[in-house]
PDB file of N, CA and C in Angstrom:
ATOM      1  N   UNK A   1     -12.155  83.409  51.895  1.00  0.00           N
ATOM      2  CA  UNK A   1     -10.799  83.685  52.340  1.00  0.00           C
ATOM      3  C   UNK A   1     -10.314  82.544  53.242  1.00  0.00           C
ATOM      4  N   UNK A   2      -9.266  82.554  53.286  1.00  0.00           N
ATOM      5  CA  UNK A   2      -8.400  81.140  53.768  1.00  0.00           C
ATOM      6  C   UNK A   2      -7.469  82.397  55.270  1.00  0.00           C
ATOM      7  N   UNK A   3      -7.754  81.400  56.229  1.00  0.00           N
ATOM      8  CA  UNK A   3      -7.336  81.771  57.550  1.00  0.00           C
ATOM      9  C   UNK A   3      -5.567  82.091  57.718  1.00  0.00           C
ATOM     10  N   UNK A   4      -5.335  82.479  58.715  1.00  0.00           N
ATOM     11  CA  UNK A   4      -3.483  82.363  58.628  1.00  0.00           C
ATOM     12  C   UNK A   4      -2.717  81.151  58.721  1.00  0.00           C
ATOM     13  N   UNK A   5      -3.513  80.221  59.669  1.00  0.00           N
ATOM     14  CA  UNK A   5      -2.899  79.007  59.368  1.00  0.00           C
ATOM     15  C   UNK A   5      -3.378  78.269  58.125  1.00  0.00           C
ATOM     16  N   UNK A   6      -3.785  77.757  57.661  1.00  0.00           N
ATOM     17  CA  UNK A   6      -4.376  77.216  56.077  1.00  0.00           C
ATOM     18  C   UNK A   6      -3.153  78.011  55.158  1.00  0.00           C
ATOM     19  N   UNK A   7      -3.061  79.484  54.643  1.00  0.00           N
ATOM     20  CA  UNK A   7      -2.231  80.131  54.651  1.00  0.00           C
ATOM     21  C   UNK A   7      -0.715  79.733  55.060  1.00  0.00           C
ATOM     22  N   UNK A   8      -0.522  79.254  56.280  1.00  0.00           N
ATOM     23  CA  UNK A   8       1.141  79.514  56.634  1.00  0.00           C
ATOM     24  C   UNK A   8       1.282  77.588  56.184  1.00  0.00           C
ATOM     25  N   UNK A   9       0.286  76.870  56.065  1.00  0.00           N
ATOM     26  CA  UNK A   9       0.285  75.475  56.151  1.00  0.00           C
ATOM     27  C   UNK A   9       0.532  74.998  54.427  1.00  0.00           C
ATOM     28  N   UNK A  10       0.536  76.318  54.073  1.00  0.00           N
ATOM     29  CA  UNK A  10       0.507  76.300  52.229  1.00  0.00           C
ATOM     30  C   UNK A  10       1.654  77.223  52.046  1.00  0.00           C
ATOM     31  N   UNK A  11       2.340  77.963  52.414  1.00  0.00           N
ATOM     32  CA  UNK A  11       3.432  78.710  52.570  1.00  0.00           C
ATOM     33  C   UNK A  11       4.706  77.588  52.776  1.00  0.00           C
ATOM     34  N   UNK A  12       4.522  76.812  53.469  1.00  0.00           N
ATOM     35  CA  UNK A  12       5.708  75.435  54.233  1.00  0.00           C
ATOM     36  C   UNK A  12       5.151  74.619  53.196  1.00  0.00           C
ATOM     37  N   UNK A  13       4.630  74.086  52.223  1.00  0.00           N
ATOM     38  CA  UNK A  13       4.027  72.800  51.556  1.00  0.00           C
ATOM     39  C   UNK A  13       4.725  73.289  50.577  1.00  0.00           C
ATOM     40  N   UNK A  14       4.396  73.806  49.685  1.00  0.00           N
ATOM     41  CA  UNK A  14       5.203  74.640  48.699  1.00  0.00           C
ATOM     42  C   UNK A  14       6.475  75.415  48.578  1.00  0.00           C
ATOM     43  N   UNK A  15       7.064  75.342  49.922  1.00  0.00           N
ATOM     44  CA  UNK A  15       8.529  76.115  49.668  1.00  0.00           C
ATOM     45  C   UNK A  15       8.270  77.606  49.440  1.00  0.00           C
ATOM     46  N   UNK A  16       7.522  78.192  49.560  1.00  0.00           N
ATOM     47  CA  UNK A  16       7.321  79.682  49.852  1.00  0.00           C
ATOM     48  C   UNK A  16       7.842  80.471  51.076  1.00  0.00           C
ATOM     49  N   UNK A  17       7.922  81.648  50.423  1.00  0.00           N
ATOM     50  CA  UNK A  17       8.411  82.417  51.980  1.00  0.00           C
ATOM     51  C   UNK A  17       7.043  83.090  52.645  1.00  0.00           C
ATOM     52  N   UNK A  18       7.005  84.235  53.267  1.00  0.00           N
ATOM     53  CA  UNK A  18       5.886  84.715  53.840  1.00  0.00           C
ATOM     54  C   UNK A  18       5.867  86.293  52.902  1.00  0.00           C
ATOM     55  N   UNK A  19       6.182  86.620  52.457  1.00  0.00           N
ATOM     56  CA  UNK A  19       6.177  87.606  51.651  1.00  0.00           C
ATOM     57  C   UNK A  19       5.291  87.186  50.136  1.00  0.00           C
ATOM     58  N   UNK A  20       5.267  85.914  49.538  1.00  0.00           N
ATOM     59  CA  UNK A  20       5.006  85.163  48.466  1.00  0.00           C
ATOM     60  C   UNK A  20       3.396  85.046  48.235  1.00  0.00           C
ATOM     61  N   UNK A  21       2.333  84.802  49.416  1.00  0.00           N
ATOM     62  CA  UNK A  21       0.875  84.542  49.503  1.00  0.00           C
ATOM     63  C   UNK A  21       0.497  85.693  49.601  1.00  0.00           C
ATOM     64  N   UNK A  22      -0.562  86.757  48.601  1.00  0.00           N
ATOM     65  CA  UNK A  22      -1.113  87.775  48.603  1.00  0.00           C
ATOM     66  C   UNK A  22      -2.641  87.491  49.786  1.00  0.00           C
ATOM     67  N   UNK A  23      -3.004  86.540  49.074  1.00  0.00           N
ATOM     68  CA  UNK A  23      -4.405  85.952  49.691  1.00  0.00           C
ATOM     69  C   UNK A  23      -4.421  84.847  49.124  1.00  0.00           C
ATOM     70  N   UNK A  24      -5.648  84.150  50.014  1.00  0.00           N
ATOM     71  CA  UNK A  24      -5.688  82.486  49.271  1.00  0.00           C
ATOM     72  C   UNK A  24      -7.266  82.160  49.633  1.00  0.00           C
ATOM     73  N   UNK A  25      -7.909  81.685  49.142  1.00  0.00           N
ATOM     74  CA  UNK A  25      -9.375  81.109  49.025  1.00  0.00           C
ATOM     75  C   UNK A  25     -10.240  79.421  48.658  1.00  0.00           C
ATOM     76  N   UNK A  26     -10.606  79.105  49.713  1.00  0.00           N
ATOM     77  CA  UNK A  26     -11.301  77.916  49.313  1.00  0.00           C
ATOM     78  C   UNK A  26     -12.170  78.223  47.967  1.00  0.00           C
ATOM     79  N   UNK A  27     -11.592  77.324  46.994  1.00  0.00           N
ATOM     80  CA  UNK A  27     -12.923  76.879  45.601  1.00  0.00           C
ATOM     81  C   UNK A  27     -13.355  75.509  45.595  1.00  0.00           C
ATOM     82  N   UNK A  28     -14.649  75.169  45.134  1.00  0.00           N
ATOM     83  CA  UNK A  28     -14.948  73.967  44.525  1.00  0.00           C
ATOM     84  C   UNK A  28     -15.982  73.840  43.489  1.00  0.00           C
ATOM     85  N   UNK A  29     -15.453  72.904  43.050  1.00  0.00           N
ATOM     86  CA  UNK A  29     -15.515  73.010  41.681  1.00  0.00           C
ATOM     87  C   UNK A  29     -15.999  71.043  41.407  1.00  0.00           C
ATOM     88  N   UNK A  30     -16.205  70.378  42.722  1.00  0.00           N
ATOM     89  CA  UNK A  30     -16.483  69.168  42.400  1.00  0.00           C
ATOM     90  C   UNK A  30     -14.954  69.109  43.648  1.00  0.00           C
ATOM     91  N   UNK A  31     -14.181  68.589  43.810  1.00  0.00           N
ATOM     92  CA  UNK A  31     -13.434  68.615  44.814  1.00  0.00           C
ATOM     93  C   UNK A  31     -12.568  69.964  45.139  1.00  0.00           C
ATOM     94  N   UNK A  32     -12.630  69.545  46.376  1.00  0.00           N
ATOM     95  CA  UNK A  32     -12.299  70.933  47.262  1.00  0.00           C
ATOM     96  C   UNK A  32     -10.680  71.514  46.916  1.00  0.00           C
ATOM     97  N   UNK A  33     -10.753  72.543  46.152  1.00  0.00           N
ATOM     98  CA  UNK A  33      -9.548  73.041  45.920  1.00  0.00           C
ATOM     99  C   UNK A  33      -8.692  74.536  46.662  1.00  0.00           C
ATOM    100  N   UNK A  34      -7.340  74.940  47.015  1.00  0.00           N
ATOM    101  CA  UNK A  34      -7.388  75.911  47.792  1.00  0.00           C
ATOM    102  C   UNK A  34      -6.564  76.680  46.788  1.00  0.00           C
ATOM    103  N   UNK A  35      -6.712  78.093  46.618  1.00  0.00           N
ATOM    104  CA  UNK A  35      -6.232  79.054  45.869  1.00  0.00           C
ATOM    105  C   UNK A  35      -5.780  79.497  45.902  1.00  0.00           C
ATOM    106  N   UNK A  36      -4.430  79.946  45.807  1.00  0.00           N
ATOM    107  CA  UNK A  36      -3.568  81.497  46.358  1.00  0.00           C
ATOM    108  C   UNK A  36      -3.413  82.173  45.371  1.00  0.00           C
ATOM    109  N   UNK A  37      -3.336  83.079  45.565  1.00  0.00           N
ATOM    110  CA  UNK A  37      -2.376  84.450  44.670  1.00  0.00           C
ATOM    111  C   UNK A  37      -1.561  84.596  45.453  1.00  0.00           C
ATOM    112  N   UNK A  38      -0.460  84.579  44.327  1.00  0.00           N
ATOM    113  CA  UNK A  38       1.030  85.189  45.334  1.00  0.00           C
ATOM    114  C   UNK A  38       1.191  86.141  43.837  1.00  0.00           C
ATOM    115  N   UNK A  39       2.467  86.775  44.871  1.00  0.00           N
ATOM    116  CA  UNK A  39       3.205  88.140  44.138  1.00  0.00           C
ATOM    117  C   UNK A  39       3.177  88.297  42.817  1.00  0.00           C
ATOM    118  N   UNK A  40       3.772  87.304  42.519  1.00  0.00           N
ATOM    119  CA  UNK A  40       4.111  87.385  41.001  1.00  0.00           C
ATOM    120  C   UNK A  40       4.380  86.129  40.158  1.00  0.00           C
ATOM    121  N   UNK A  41       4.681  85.773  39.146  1.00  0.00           N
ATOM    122  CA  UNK A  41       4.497  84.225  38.246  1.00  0.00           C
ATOM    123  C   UNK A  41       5.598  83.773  38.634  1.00  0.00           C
ATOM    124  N   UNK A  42       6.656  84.500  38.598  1.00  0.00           N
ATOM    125  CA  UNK A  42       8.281  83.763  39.046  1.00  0.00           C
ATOM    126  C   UNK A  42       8.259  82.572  40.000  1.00  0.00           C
ATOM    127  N   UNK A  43       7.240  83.078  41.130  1.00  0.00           N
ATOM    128  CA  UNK A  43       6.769  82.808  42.450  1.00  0.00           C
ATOM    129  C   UNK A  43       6.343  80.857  42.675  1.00  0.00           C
ATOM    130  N   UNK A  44       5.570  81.476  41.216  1.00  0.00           N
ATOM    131  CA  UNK A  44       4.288  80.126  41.031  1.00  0.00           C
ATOM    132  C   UNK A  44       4.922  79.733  40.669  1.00  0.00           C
ATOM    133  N   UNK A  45       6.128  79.839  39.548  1.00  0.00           N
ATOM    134  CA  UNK A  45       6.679  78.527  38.611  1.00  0.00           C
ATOM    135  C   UNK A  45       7.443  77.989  40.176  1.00  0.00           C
ATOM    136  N   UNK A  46       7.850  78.960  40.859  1.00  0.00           N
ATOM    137  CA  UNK A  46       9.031  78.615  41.554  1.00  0.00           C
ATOM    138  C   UNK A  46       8.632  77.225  42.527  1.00  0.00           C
ATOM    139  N   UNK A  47       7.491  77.595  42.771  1.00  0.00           N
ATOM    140  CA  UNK A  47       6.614  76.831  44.243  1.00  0.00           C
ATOM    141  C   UNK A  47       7.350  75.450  43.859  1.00  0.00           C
ATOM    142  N   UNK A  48       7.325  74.503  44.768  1.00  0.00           N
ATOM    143  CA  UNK A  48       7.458  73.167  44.799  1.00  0.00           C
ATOM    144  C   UNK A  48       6.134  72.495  44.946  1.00  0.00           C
ATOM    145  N   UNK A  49       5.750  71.589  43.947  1.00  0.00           N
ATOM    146  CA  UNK A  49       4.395  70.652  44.193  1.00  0.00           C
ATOM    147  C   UNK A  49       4.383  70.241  45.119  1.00  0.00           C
ATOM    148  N   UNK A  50       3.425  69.914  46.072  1.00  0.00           N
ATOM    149  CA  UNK A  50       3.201  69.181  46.739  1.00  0.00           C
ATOM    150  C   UNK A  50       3.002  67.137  46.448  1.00  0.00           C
ATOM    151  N   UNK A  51       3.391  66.737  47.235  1.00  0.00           N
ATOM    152  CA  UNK A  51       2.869  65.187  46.345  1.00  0.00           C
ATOM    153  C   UNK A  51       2.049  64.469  47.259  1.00  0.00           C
ATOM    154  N   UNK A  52       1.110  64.981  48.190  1.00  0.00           N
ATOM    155  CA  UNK A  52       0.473  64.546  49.409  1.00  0.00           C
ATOM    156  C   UNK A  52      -0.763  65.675  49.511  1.00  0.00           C
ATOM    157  N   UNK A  53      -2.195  65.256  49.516  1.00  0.00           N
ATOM    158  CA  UNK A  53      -2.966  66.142  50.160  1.00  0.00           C
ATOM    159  C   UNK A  53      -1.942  67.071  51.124  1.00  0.00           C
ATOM    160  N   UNK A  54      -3.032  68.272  51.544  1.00  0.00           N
ATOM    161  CA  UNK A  54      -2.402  68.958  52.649  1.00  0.00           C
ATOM    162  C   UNK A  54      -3.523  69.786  52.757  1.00  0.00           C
ATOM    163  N   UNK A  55      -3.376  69.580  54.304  1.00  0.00           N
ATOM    164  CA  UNK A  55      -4.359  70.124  55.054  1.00  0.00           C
ATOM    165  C   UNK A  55      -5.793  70.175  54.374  1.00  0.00           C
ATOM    166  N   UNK A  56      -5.987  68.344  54.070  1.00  0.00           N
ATOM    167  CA  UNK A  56      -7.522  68.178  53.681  1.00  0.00           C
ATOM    168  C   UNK A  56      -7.781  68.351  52.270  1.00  0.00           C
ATOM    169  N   UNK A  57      -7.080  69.296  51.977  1.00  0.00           N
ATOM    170  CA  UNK A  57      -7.013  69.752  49.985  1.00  0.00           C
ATOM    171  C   UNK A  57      -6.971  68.966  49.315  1.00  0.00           C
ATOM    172  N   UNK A  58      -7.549  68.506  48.181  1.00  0.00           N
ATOM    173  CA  UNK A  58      -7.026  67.725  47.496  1.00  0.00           C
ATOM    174  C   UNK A  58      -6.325  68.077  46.471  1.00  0.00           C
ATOM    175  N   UNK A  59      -6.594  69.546  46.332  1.00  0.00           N
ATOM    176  CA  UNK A  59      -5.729  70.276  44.467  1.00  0.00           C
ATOM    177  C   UNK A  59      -5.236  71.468  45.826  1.00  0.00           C
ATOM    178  N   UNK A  60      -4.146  71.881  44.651  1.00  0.00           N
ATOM    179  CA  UNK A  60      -3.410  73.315  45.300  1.00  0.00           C
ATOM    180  C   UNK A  60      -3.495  74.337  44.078  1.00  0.00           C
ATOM    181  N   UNK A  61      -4.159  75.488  43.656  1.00  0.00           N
ATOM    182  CA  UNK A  61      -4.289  76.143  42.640  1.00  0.00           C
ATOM    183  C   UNK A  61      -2.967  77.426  43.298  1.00  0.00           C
ATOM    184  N   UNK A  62      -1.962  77.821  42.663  1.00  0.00           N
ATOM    185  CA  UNK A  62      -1.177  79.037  42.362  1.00  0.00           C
ATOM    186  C   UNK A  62      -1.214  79.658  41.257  1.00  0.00           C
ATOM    187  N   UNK A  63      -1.599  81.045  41.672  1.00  0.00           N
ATOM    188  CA  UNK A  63      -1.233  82.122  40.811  1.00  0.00           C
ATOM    189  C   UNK A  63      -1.004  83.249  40.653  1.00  0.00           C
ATOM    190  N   UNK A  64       0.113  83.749  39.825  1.00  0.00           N
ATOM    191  CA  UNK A  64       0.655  84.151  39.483  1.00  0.00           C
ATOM    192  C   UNK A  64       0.955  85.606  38.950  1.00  0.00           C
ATOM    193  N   UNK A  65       0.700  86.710  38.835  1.00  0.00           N
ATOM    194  CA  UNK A  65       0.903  87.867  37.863  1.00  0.00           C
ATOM    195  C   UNK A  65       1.854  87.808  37.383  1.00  0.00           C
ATOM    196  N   UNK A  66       1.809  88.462  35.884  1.00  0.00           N
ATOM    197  CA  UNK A  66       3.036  88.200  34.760  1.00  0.00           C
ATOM    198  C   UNK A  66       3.361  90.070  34.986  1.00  0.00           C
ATOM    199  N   UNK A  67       4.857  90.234  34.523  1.00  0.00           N
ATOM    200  CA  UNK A  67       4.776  91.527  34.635  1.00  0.00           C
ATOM    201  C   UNK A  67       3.894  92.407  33.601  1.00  0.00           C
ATOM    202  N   UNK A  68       4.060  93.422  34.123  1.00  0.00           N
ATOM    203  CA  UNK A  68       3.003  94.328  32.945  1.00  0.00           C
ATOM    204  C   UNK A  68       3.320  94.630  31.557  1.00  0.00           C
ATOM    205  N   UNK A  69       2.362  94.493  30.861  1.00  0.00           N
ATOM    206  CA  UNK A  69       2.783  93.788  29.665  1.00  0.00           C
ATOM    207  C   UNK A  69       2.900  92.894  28.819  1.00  0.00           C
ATOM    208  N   UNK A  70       3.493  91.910  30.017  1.00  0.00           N
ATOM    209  CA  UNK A  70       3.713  90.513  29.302  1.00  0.00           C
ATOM    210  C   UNK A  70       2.068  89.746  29.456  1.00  0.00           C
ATOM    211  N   UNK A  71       2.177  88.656  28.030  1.00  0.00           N
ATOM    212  CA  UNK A  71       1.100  87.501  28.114  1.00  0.00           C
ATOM    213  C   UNK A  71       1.359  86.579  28.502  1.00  0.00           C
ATOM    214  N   UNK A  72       0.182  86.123  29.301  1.00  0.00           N
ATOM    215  CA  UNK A  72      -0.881  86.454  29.372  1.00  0.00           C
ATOM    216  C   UNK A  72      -0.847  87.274  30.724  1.00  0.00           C
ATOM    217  N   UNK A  73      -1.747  88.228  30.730  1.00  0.00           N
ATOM    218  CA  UNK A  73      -1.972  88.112  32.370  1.00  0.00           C
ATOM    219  C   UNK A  73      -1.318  88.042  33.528  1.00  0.00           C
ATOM    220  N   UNK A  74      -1.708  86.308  33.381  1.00  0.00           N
ATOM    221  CA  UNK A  74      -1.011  85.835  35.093  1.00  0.00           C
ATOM    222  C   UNK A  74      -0.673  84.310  34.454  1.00  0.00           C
ATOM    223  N   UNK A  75      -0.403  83.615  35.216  1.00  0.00           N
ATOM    224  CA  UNK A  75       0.047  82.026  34.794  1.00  0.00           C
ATOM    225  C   UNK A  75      -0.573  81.200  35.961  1.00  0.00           C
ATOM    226  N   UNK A  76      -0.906  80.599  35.920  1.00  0.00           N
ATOM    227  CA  UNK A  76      -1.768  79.078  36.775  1.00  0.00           C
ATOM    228  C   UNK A  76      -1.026  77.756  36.903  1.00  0.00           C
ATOM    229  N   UNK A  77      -0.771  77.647  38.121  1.00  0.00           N
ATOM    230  CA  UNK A  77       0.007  75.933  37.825  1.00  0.00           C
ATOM    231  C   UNK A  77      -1.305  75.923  39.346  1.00  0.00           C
ATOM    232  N   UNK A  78      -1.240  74.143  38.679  1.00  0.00           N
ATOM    233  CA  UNK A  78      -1.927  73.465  39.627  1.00  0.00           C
ATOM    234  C   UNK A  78      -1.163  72.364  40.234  1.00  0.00           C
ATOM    235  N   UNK A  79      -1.407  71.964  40.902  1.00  0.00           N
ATOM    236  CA  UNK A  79      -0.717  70.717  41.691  1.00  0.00           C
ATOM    237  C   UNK A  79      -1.612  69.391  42.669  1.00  0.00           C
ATOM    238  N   UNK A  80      -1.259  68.621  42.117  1.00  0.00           N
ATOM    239  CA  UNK A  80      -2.173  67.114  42.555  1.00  0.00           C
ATOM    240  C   UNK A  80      -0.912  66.507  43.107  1.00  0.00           C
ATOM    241  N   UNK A  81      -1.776  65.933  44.523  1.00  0.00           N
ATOM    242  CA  UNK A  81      -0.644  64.847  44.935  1.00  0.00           C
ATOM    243  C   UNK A  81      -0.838  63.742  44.562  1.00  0.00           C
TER     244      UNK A  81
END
C-alpha cells in the first residue's frame, strides 16, 4: 500500500481529484512502478500523463473499472516520462 502522501503526490501529477484514487501500491517488476486503482475507466482515460518521474517512480500504472458489463473488465493505461 502506498501512504497518503505518495497518494496525494499522484492525485496532483495526473490531474485527479481526491475522490478518483481507490488505493494505490508499489509493484516491481524490474523497475519500480506505482499503481492505483481509481473509481472507474472514465477516470484513467481521463488522467493526464505525467512526462517527468515523480516522486522517484519511474512508470505510473492506472486503473480503471469498466462499467458492469462492459469489456473488458477494467482498462490499464500506463505512463512513462
Amino acid at each position: 500500500m502506498l501512504d497518503e502522501s505518495d497518494i496525494t503526490l499522484m492525485e496532483k501529477a495526473l490531474n485527479l481529484d481526491s475522490e478518483a484514487v481507490i488505493e494505490g501500491c508499489r509493484t516491481d517488476n524490474g523497475p519500480e512502478w506505482m499503481a492505483l486503482m481509481l473509481a472507474d475507466a472514465e477516470r484513467m482515460l481521463a488522467a493526464a500523463p505525467p512526462n517527468a518521474a515523480i516522486g522517484g517512480f519511474a512508470k505510473v500504472g492506472p486503473i480503471g473499472p469498466n462499467r458492469a458489463g462492459e469489456a473488458p473488465d477494467s482498462k490499464f493505461g500506463r505512463s512513462h516520462p
